[in-house]
C-alpha atoms as a PDB file:
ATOM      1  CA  UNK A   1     -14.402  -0.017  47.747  1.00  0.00           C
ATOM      2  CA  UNK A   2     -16.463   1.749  44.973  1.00  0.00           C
ATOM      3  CA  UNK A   3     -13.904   4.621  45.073  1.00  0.00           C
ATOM      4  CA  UNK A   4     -11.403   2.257  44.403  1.00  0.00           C
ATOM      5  CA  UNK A   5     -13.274   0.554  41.687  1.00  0.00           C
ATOM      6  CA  UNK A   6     -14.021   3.798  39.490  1.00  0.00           C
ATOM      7  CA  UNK A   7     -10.126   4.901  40.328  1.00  0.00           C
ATOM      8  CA  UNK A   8      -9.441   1.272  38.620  1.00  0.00           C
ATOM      9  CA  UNK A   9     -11.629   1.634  35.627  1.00  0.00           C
ATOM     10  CA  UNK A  10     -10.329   4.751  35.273  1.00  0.00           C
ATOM     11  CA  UNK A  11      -6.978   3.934  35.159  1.00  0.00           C
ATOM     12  CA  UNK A  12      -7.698   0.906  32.496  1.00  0.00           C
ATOM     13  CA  UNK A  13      -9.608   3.736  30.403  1.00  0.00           C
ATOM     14  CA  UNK A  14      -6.286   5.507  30.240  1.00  0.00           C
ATOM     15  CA  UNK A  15      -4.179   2.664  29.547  1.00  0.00           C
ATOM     16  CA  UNK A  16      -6.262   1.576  26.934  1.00  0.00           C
ATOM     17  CA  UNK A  17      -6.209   5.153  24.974  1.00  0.00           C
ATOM     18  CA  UNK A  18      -2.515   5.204  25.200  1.00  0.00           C
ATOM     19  CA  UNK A  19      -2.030   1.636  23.557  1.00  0.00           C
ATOM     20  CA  UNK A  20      -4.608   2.563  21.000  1.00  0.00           C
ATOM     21  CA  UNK A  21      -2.767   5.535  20.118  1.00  0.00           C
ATOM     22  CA  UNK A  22       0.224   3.487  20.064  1.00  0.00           C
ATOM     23  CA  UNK A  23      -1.113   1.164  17.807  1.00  0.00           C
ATOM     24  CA  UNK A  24      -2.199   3.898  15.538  1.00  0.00           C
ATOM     25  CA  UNK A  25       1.284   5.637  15.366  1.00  0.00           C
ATOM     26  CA  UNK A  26       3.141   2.364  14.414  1.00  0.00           C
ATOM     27  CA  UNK A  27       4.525   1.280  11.020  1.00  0.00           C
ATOM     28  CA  UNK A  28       4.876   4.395   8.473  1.00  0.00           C
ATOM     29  CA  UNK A  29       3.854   8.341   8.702  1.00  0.00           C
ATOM     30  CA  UNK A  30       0.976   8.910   6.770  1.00  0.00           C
ATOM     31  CA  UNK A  31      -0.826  12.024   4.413  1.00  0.00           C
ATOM     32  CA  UNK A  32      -4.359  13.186   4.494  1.00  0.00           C
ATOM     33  CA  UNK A  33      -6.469  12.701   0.801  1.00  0.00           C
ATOM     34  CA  UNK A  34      -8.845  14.868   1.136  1.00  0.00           C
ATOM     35  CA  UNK A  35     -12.613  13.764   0.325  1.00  0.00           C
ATOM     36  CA  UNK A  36     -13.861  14.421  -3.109  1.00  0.00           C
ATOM     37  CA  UNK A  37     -13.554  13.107  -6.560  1.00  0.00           C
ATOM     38  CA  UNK A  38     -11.455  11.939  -9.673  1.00  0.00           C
ATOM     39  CA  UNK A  39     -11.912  10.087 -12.633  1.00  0.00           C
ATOM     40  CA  UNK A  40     -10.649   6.134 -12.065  1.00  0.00           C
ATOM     41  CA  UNK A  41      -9.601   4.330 -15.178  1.00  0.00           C
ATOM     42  CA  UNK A  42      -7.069   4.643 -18.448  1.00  0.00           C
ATOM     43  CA  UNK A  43      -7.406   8.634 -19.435  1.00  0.00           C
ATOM     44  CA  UNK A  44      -4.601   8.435 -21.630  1.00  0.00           C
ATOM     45  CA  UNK A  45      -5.572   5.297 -24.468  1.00  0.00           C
ATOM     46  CA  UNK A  46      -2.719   3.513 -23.250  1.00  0.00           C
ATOM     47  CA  UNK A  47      -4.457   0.863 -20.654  1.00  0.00           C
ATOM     48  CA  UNK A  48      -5.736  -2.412 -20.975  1.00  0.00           C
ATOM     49  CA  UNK A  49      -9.314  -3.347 -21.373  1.00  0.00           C
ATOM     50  CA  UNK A  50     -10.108  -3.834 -17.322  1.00  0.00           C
ATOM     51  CA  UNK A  51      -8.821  -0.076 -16.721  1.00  0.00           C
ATOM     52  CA  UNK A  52     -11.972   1.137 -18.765  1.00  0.00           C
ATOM     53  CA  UNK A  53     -14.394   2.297 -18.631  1.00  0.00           C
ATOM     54  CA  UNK A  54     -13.280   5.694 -16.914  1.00  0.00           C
ATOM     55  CA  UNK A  55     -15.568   6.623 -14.303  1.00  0.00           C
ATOM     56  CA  UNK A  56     -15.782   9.603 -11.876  1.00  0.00           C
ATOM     57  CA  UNK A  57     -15.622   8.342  -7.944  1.00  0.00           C
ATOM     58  CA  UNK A  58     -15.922  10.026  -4.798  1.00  0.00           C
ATOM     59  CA  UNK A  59     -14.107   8.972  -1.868  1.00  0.00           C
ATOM     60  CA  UNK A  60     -13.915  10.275   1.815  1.00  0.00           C
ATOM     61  CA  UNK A  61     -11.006  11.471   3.168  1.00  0.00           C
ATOM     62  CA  UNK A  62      -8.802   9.354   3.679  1.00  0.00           C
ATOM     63  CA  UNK A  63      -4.743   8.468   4.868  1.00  0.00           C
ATOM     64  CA  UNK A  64      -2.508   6.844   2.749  1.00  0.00           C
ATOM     65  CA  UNK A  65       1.873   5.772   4.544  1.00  0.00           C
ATOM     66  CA  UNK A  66       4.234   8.227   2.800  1.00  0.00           C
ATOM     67  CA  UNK A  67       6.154   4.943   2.315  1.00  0.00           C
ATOM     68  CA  UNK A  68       5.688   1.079   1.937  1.00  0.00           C
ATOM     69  CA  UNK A  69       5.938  -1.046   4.889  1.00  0.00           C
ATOM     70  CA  UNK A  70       9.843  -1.673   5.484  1.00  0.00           C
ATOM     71  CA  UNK A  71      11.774  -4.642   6.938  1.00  0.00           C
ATOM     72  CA  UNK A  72      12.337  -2.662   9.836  1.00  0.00           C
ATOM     73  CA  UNK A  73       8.639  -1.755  10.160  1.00  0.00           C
ATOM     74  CA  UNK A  74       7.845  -5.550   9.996  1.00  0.00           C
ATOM     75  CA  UNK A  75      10.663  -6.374  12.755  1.00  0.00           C
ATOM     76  CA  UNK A  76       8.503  -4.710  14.910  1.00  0.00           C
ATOM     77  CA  UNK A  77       5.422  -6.229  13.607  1.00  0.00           C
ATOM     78  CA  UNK A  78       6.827  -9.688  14.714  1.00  0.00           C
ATOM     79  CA  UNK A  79       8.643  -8.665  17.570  1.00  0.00           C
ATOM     80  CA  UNK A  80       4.940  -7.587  18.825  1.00  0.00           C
ATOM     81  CA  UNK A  81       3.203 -11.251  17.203  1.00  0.00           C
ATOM     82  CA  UNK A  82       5.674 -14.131  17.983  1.00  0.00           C
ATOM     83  CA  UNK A  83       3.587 -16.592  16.158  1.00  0.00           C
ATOM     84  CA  UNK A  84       4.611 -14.286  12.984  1.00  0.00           C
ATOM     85  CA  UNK A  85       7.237 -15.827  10.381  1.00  0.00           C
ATOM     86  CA  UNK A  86       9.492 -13.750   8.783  1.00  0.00           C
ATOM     87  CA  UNK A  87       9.459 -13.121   4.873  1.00  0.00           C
ATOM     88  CA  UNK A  88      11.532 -14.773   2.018  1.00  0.00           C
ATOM     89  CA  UNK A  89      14.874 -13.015   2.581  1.00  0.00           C
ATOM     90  CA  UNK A  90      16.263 -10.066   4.498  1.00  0.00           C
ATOM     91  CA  UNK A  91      16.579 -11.265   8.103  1.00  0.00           C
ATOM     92  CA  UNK A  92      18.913 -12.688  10.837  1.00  0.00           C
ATOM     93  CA  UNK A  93      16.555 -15.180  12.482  1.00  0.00           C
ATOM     94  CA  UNK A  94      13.400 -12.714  13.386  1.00  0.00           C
ATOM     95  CA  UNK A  95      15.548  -9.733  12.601  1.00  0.00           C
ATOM     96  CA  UNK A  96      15.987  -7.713  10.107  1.00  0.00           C
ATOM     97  CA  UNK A  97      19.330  -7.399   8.381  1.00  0.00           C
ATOM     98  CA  UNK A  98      20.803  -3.947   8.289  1.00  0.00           C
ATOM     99  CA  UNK A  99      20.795  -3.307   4.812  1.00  0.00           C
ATOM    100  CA  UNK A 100      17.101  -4.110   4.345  1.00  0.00           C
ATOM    101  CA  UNK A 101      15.956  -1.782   7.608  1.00  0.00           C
ATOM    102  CA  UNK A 102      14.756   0.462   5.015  1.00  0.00           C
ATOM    103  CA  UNK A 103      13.965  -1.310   1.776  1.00  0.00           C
ATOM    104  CA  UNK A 104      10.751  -1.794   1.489  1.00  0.00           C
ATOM    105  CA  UNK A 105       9.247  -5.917   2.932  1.00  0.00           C
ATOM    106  CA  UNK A 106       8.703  -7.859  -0.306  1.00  0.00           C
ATOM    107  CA  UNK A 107       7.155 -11.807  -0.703  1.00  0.00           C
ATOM    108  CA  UNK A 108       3.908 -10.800   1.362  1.00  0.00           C
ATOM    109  CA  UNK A 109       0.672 -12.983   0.456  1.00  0.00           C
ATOM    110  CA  UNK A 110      -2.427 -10.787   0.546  1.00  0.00           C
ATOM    111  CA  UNK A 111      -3.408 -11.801   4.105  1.00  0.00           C
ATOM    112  CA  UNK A 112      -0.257 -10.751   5.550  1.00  0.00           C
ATOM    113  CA  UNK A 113      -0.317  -6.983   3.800  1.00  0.00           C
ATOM    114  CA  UNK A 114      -4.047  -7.717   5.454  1.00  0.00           C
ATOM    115  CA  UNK A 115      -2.475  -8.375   9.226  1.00  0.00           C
ATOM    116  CA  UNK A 116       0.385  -6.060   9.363  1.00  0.00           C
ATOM    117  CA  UNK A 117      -1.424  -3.334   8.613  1.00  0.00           C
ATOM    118  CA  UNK A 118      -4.224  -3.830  10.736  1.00  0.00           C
ATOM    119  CA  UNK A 119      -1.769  -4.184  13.611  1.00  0.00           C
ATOM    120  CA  UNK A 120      -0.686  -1.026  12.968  1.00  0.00           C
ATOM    121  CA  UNK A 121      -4.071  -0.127  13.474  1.00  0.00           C
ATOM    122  CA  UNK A 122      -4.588   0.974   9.942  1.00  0.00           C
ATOM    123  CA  UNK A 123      -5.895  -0.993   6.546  1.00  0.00           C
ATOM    124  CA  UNK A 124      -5.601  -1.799   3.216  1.00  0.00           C
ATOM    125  CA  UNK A 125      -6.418   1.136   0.908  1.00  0.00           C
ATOM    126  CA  UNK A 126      -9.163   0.164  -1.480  1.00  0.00           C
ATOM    127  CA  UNK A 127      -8.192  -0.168  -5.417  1.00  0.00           C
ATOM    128  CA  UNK A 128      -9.718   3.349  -5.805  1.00  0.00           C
ATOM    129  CA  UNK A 129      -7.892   4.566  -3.290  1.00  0.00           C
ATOM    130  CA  UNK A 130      -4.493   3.762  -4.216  1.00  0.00           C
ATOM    131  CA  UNK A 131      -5.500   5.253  -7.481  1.00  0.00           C
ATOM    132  CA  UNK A 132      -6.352   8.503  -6.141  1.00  0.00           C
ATOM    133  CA  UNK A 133      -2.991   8.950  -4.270  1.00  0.00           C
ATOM    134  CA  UNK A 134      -1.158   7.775  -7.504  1.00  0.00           C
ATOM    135  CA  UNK A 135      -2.988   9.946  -9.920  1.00  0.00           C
ATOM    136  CA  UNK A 136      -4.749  12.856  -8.137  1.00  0.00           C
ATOM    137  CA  UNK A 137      -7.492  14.883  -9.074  1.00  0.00           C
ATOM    138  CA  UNK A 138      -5.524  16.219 -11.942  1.00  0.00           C
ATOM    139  CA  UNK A 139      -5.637  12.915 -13.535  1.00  0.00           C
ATOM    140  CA  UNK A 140      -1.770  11.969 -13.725  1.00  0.00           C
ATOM    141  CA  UNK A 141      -0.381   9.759 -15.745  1.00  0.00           C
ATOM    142  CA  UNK A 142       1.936   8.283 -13.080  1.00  0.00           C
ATOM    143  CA  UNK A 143       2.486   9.307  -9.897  1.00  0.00           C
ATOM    144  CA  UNK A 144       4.794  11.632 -10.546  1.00  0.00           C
ATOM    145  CA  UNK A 145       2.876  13.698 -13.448  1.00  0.00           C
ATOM    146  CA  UNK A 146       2.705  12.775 -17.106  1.00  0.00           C
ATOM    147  CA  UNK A 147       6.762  12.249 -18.184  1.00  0.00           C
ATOM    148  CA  UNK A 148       7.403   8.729 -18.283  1.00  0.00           C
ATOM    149  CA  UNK A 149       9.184   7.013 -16.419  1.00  0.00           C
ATOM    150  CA  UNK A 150      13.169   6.474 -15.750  1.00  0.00           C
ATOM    151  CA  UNK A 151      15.241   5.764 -13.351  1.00  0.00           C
ATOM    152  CA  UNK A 152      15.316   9.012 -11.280  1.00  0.00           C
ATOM    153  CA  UNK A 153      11.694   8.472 -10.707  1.00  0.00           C
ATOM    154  CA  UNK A 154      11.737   4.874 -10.615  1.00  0.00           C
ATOM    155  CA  UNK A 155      12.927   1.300  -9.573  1.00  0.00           C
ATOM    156  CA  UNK A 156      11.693  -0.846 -12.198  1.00  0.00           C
ATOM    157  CA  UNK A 157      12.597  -2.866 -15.808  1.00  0.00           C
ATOM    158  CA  UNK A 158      15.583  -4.651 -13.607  1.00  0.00           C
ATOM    159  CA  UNK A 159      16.771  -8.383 -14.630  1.00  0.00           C
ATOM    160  CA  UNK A 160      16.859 -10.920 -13.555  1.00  0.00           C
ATOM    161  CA  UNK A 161      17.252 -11.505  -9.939  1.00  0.00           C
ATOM    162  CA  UNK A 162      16.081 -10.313  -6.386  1.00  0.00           C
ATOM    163  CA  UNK A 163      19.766 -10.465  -4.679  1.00  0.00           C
ATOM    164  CA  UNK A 164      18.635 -11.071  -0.795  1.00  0.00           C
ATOM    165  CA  UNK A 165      16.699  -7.742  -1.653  1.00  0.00           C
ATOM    166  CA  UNK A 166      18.720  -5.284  -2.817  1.00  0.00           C
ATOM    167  CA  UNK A 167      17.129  -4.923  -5.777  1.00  0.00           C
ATOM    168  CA  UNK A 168      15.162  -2.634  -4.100  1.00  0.00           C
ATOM    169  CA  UNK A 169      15.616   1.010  -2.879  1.00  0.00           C
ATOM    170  CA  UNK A 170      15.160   2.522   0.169  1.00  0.00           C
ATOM    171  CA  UNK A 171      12.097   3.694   0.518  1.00  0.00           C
ATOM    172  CA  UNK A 172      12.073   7.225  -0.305  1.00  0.00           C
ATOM    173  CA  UNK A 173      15.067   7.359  -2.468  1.00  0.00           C
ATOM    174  CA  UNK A 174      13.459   8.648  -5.615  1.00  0.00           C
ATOM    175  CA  UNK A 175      12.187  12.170  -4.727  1.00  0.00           C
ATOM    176  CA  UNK A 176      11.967  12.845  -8.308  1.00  0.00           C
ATOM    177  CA  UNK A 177       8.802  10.322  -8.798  1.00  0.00           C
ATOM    178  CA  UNK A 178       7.518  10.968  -5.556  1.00  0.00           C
ATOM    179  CA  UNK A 179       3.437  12.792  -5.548  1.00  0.00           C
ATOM    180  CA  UNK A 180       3.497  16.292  -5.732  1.00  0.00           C
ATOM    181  CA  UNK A 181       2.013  15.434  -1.778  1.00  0.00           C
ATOM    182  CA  UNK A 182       5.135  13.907  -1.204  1.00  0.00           C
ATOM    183  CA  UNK A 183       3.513  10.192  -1.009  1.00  0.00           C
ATOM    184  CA  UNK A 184       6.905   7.609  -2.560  1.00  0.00           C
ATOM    185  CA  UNK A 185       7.602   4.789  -4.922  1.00  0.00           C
ATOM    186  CA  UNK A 186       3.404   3.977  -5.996  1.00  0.00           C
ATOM    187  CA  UNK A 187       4.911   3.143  -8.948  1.00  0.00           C
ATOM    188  CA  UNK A 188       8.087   0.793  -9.528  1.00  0.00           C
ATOM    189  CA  UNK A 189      10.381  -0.814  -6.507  1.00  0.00           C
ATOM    190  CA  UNK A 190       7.937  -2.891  -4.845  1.00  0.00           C
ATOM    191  CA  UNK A 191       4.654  -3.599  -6.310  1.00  0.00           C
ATOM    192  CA  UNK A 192       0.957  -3.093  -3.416  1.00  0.00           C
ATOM    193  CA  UNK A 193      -1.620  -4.996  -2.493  1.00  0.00           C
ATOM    194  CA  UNK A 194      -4.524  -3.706  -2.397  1.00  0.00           C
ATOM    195  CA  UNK A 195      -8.084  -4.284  -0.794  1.00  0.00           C
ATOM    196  CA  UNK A 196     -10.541  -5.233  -3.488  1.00  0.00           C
ATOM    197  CA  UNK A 197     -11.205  -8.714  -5.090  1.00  0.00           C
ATOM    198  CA  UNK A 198     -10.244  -8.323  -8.999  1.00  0.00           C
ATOM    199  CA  UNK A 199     -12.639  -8.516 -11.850  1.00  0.00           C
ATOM    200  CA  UNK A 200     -11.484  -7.099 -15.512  1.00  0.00           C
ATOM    201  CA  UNK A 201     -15.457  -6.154 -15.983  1.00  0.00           C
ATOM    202  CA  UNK A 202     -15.251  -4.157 -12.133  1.00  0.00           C
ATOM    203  CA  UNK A 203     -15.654  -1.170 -14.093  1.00  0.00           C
ATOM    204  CA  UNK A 204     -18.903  -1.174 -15.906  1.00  0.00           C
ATOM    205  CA  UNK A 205     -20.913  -1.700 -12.384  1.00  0.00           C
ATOM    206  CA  UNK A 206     -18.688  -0.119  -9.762  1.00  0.00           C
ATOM    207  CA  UNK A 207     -20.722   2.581  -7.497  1.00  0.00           C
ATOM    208  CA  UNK A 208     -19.753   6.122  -7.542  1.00  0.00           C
ATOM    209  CA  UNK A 209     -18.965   6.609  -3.978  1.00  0.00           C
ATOM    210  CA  UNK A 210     -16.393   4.992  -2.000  1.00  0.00           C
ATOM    211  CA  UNK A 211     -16.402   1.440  -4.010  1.00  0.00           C
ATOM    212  CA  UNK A 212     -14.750  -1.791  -2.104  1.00  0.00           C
ATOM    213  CA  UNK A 213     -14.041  -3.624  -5.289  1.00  0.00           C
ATOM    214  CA  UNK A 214     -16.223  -6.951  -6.028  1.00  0.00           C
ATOM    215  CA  UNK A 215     -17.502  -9.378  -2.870  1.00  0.00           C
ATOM    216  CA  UNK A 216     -15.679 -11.954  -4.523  1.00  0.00           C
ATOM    217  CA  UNK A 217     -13.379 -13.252  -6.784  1.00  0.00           C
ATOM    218  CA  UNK A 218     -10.467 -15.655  -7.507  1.00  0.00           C
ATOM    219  CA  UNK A 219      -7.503 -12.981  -7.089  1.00  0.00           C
ATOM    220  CA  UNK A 220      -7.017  -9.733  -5.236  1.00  0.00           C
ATOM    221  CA  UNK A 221      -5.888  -6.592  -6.948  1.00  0.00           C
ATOM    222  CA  UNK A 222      -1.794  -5.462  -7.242  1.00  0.00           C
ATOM    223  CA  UNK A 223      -0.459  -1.705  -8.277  1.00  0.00           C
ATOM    224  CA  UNK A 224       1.866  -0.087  -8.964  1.00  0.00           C
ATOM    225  CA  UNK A 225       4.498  -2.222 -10.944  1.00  0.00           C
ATOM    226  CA  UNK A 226       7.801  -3.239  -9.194  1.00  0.00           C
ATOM    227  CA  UNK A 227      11.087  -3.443  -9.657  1.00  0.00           C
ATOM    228  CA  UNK A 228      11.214  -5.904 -12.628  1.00  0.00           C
ATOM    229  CA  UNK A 229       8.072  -4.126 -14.412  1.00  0.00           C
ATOM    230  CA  UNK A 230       7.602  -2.686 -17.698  1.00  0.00           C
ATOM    231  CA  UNK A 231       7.104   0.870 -18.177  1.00  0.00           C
ATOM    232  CA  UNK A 232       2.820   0.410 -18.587  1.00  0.00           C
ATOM    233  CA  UNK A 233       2.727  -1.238 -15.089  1.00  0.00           C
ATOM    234  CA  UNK A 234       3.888   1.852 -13.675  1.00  0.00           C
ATOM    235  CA  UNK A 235       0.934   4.020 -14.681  1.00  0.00           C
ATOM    236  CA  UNK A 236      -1.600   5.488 -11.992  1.00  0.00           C
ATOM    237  CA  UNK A 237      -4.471   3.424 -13.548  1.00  0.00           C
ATOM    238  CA  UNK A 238      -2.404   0.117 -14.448  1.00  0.00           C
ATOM    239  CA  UNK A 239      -4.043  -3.047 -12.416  1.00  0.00           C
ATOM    240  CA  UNK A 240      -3.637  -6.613 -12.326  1.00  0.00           C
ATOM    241  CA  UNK A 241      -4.824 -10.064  -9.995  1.00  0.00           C
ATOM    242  CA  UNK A 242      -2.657 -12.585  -8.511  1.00  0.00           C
ATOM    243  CA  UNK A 243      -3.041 -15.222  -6.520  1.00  0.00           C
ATOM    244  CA  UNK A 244      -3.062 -14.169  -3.385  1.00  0.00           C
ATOM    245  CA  UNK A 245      -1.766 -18.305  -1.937  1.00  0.00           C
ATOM    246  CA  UNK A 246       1.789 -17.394  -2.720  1.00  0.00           C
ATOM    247  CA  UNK A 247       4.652 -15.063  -2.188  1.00  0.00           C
ATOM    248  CA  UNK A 248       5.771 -12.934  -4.735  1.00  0.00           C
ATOM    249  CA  UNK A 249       9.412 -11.637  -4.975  1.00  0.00           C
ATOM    250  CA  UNK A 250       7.683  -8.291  -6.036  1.00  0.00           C
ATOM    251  CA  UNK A 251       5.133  -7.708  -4.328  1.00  0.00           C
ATOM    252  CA  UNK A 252       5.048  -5.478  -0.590  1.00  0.00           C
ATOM    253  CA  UNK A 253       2.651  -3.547   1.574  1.00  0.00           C
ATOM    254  CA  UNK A 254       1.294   0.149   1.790  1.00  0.00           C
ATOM    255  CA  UNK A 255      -1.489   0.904   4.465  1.00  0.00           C
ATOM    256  CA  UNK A 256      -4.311   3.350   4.465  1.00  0.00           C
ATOM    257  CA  UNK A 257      -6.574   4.513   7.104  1.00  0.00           C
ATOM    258  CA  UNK A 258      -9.898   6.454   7.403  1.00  0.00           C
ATOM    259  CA  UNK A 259      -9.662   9.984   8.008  1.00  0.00           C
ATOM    260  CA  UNK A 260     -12.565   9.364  10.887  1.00  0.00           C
ATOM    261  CA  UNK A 261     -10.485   6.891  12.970  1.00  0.00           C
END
């Protein structure tokens, strides 16, 4: 009998690894940011007031998705949850309609972003994060480098309407704006939630290492400009709070995970 117990615990042990590396491997493919540091904050002059004032930050290594979450991505995120809705437009019933299987899922409240990505068993990247990816140690002025922007590198400055969501590219469309680590569309197409709470004064107390944003706040923090931005939303240190209560026809999901998971 206590052979056949430990052959049973072993055999849960197993099972367990395999759906946890299942869980890990769902949603998009993901690139290593290696630990170190870079300056956070408007380098250029061009930023508001709550991008200043530039301060150096270290991070641990880190993974950020290659892409933002897609309709087909979040197909399988409810197919998995059947108590999840899906999101404004895009779907037939709980599935997702063909020509949005790989535009990026847009009209997600900050809780949602939240879930989906820690059923993929990843996170949200923190504000500092998202910055690193977008702007690199090199300090670019969008994710792409310092040219600004157009429409080769970028879905944005579009009027006036959504059109069941093909306003948006697929994701990955735009290999001329992509990171020089091959990481797409941080700026323009679908703007990112973030982690952190946001505070316009976040700047003049944030800690050097690894900083989560404040404890609280009214809003959480959005990057990365969408498809019906303005050029300045697009830069790598651009930031801005929303409510986090409603959906936004702009606004999607990009997940991050520790590089020690």
């Amino acid at each position: 009998m206590r052979q056949k117990n430990i052959f049973l615990m072993a055999i849960l042990f197993v099972c367990a690894m395999v759906l946890d590396t299942a869980a890990k491997e769902r949603g998009s493919e993901m690139v290593l940011i290696p630990q170190g540091e870079f300056i956070m904050g408007d380098l250029n002059g061009k930023g508001r007031s709550d991008e200043l004032p530039a301060h150096p930050v270290y991070l641990d290594a880190y993974f950020m998705d290659r892409f933002e979450a897609t309709g087909k991505d979040f197909e399988a995120y409810m197919d998995d949850q059947p108590k999840v809705h899906p999101t404004i437009t895009g779907w037939y019933d709980r599935k997702v309609r063909s020509d949005m299987a790989k535009r990026p899922v847009f009209g997600l409240t900050w809780k949602r972003c939240r879930d989906y990505c820690v059923w993929a068993g990843k996170r949200l990247p923190t504000e500092a994060e998202w910055e690193r990816a977008a702007k690199g140690t090199e300090g670019r002025e969008y994710p792409w480098g310092n040219q600004p922007p157009d429409p080769s590198r970028s879905n944005f400055g579009r009027c006036c309407f959504v059109m069941k969501g093909l306003v948006f590219n697929e994701v990955g469309t735009l290999t001329a704006g992509k990171t020089p680590n091959n990481i797409f569309d941080l700026a323009g197409n679908v703007a990112e939630w973030v982690f952190d709470w946001y505070d316009k004064n976040y700047y003049k107390v944030s800690p050097r290492n690894n900083p989560q944003g404040p404890e609280k706040g009214k809003y959480h923090t959005i990057r990365g400009g969408a498809w019906n931005s303005l050029p300045g939303y697009l830069r790598s240190s651009a930031r801005y709070g929303y409510s986090d209560a409603k959906d936004f026809y702009g606004i999607g999901c990009r997940c991050a995970k520790s590089a020690e998971q």
